[in-house]
N, C-alpha and C. Protein backbone atom coordinates (compact mmCIF):
# COMPACT_ATOMS: atom_id res chain seq x y z
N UNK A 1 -14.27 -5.64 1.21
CA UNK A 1 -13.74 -4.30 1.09
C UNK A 1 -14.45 -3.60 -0.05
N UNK A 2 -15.30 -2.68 0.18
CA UNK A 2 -15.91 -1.73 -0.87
C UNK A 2 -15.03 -0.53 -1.08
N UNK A 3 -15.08 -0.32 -2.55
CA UNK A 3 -14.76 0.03 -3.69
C UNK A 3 -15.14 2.03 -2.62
N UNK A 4 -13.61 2.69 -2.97
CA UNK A 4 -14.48 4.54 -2.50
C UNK A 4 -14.18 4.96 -4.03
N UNK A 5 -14.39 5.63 -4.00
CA UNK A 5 -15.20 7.02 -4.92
C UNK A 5 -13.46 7.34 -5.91
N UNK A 6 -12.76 7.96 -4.17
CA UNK A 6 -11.30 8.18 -4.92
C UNK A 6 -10.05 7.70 -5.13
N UNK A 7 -9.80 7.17 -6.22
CA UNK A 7 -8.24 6.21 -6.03
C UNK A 7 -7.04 6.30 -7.09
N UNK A 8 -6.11 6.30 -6.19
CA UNK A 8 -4.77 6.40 -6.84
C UNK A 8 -3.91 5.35 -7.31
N UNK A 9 -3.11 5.29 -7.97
CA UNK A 9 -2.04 3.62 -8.20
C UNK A 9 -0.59 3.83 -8.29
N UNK A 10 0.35 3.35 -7.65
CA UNK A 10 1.41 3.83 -7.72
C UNK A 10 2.32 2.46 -8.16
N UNK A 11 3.05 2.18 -8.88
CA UNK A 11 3.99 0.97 -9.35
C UNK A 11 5.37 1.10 -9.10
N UNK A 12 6.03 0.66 -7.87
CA UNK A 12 6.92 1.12 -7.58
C UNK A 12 8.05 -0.14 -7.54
N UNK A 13 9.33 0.13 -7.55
CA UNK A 13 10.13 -0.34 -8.10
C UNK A 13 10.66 -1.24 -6.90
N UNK A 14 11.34 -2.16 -6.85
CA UNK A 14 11.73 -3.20 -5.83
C UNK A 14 12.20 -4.74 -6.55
N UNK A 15 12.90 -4.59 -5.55
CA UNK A 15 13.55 -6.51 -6.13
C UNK A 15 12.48 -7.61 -5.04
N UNK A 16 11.86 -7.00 -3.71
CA UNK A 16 11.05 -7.69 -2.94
C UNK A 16 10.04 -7.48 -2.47
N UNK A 17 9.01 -7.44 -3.85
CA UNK A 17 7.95 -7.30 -3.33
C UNK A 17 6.88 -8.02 -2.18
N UNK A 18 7.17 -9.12 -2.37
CA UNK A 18 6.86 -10.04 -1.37
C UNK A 18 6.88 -9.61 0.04
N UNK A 19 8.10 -9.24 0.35
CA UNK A 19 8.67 -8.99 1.66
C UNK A 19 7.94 -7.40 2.11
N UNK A 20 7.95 -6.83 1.18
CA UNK A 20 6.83 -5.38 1.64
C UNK A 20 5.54 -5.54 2.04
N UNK A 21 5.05 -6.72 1.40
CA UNK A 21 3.58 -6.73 1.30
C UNK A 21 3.71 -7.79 2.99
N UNK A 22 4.07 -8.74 3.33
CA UNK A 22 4.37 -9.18 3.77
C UNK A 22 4.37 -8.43 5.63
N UNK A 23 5.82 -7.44 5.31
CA UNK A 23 5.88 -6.64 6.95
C UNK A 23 4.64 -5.35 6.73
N UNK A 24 4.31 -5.01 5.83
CA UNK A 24 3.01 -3.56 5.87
C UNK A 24 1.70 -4.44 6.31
N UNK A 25 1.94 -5.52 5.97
CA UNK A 25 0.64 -6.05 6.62
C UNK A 25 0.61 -6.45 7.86
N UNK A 26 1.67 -7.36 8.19
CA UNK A 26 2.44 -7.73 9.86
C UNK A 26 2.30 -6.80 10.47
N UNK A 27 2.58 -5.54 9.96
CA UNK A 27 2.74 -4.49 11.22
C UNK A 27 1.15 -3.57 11.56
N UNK A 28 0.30 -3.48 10.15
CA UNK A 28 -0.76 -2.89 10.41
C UNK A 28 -1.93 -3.62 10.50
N UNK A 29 -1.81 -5.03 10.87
CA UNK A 29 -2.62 -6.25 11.12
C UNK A 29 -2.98 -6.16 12.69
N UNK A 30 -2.09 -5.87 13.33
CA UNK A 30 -2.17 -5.01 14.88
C UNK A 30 -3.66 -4.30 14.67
N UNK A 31 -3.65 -3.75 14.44
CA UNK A 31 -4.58 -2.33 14.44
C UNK A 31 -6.00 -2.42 13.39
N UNK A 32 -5.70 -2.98 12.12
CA UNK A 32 -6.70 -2.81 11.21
C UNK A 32 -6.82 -3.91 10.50
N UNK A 33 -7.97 -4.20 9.59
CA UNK A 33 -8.69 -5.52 9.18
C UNK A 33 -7.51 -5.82 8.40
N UNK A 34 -6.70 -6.67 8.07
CA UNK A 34 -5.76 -7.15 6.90
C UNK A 34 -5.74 -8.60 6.09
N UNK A 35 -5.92 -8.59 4.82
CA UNK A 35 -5.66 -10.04 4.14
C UNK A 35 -4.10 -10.17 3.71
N UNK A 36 -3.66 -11.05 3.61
CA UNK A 36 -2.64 -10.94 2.38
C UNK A 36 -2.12 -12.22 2.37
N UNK A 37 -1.10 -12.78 0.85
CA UNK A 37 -0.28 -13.65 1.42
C UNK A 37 1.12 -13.24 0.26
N UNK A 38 1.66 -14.04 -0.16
CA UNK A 38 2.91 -13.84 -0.85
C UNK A 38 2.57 -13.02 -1.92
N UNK A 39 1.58 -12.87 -2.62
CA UNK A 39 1.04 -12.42 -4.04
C UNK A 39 0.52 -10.65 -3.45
N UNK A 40 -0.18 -10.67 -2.74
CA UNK A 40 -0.88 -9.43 -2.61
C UNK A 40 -1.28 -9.18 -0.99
N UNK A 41 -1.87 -7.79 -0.80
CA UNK A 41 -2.32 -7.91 0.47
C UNK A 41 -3.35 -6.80 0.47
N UNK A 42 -4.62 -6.76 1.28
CA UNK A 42 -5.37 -5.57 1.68
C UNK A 42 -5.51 -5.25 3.10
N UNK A 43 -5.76 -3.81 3.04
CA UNK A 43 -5.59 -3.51 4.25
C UNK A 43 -7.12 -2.04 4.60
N UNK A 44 -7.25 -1.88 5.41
CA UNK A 44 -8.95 -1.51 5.61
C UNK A 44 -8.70 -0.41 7.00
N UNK A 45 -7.66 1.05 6.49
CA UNK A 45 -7.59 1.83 7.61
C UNK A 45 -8.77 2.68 7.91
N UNK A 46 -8.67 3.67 8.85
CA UNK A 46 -10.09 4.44 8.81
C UNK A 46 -9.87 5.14 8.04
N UNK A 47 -9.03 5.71 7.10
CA UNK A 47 -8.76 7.05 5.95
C UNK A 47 -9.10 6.11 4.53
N UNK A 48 -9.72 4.98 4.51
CA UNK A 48 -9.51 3.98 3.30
C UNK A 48 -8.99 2.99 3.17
N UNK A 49 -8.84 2.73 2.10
CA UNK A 49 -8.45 0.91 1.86
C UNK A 49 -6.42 1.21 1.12
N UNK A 50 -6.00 -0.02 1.27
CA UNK A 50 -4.77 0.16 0.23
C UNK A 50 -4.94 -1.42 0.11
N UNK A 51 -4.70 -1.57 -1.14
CA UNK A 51 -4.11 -3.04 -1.92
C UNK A 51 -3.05 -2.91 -2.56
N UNK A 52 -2.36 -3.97 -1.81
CA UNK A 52 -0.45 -4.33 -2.55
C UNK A 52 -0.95 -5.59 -3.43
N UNK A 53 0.06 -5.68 -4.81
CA UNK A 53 0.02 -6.40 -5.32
C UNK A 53 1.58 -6.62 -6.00
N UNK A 54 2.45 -8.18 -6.01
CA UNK A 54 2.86 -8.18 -6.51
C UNK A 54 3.15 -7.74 -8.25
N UNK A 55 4.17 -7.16 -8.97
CA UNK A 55 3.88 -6.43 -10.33
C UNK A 55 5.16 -6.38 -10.66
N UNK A 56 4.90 -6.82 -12.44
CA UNK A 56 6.57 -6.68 -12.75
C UNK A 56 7.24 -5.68 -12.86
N UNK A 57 8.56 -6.27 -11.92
CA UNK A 57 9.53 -5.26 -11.75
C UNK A 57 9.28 -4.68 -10.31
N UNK A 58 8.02 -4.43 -9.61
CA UNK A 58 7.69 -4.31 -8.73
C UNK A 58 6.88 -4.79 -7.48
N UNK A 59 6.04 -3.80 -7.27
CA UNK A 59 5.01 -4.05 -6.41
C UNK A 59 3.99 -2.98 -6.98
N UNK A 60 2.68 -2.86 -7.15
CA UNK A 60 1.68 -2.32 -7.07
C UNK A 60 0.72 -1.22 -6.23
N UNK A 61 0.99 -0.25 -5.49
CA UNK A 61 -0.26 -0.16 -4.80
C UNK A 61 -1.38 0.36 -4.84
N UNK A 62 -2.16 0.31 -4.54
CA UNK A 62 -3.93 1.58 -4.79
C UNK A 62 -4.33 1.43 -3.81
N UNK A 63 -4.45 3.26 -3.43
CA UNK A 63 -5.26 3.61 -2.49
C UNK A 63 -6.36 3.72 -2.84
N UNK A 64 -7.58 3.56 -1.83
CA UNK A 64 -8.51 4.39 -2.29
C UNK A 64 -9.32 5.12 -1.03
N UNK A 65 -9.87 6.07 -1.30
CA UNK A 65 -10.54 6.72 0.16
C UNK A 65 -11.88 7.84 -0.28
N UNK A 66 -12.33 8.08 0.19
CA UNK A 66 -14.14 8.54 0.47
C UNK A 66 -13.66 10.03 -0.61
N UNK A 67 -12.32 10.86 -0.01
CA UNK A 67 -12.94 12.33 -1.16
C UNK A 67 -11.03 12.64 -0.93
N UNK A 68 -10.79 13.36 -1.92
CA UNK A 68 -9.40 13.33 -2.72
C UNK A 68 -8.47 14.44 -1.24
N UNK A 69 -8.51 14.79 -0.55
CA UNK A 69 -8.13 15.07 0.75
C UNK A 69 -7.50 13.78 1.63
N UNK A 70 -8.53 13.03 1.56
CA UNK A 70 -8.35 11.65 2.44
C UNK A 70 -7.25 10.89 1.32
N UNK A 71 -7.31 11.05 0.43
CA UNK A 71 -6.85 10.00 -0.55
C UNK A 71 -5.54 10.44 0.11
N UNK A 72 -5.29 11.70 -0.81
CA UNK A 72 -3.59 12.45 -0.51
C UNK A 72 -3.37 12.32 1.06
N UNK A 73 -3.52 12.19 1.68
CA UNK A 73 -3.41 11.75 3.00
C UNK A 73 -2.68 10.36 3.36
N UNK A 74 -3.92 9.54 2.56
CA UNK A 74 -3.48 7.75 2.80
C UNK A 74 -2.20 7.27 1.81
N UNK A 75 -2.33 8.11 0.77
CA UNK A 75 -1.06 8.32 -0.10
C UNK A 75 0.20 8.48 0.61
N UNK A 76 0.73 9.18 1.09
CA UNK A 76 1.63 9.38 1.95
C UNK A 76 1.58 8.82 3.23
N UNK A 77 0.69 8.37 4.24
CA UNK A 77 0.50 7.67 4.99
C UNK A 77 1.29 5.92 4.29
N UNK A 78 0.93 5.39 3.40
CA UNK A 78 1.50 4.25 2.72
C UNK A 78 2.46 4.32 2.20
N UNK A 79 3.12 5.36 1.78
CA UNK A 79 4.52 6.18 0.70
C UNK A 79 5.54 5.50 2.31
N UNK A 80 5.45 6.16 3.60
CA UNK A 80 5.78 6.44 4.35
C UNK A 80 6.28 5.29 5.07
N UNK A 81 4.87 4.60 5.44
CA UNK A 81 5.28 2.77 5.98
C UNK A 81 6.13 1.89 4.91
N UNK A 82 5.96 2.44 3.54
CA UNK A 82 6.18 1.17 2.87
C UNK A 82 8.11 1.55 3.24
N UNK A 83 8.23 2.77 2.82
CA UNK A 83 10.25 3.25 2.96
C UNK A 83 10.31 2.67 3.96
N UNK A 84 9.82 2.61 5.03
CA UNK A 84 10.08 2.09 6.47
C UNK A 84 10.47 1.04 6.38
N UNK A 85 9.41 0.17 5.76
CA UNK A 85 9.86 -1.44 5.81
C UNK A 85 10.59 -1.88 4.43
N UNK A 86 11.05 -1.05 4.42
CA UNK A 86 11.59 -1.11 3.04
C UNK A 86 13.54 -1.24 3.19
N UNK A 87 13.67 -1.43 4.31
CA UNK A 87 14.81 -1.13 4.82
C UNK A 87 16.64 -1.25 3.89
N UNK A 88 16.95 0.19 3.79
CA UNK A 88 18.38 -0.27 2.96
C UNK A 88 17.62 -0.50 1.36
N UNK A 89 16.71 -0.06 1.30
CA UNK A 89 15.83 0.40 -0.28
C UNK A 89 15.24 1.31 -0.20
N UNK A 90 15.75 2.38 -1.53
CA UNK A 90 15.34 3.28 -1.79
C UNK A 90 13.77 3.20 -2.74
N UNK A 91 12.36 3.77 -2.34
CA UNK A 91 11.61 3.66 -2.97
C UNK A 91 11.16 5.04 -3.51
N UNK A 92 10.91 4.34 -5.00
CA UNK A 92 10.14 5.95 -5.43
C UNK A 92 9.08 5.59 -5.85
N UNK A 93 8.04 6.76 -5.02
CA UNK A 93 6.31 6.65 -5.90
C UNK A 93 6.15 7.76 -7.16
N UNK A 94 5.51 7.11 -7.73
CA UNK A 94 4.93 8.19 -8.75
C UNK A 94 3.21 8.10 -8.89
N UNK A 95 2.44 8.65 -7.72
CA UNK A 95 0.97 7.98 -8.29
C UNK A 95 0.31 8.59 -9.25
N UNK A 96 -0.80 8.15 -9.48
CA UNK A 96 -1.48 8.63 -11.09
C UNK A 96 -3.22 8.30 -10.01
């Protein structure tokens, strides 16, 4: 997975991180290149890359994508799946 140009990081709050990284990969492993295991996971859409990483207190993620359009895009594209599987947890992003 090569490194794009533009990237964001968001540290978001959760008691299971595991279990996020876990079904976001299960479910977009269907469709697009995915690693992961209990610790972390990557994932390789056509708008860019995202890496989960377990993190204290949370979970981790960074997008990254070709030009800051695409980014804010995959940003919310991942904001979006992760609430999903996030079920009966409330998540908040704050990216930087």
């Amino acid at each position: 997975m090569k490194a794009l140009p533009e990237t964001a990081t968001a540290t978001v709050t959760t008691e299971k991180p595991s279990r996020l990284i876990n079904r976001l990969c299960k479910h977009w492993g269907h469709k697009f290149p995915v690693q992961h295991d209990e610790q972390q996971g990557e994932i390789e859409l056509p708008i860019g890359n995202c890496r989960l990483q377990v993190a204290e207190g949370g979970l981790q993620v960074v997008v990254e994508a070709e030009d800051s359009e695409q980014l804010q895009k995959l940003q919310q594209v991942v904001a979006d799946h992760l609430e999903r599987m996030a079920t009966g947890e409330a998540l908040s992003f704050t990216w930087q």
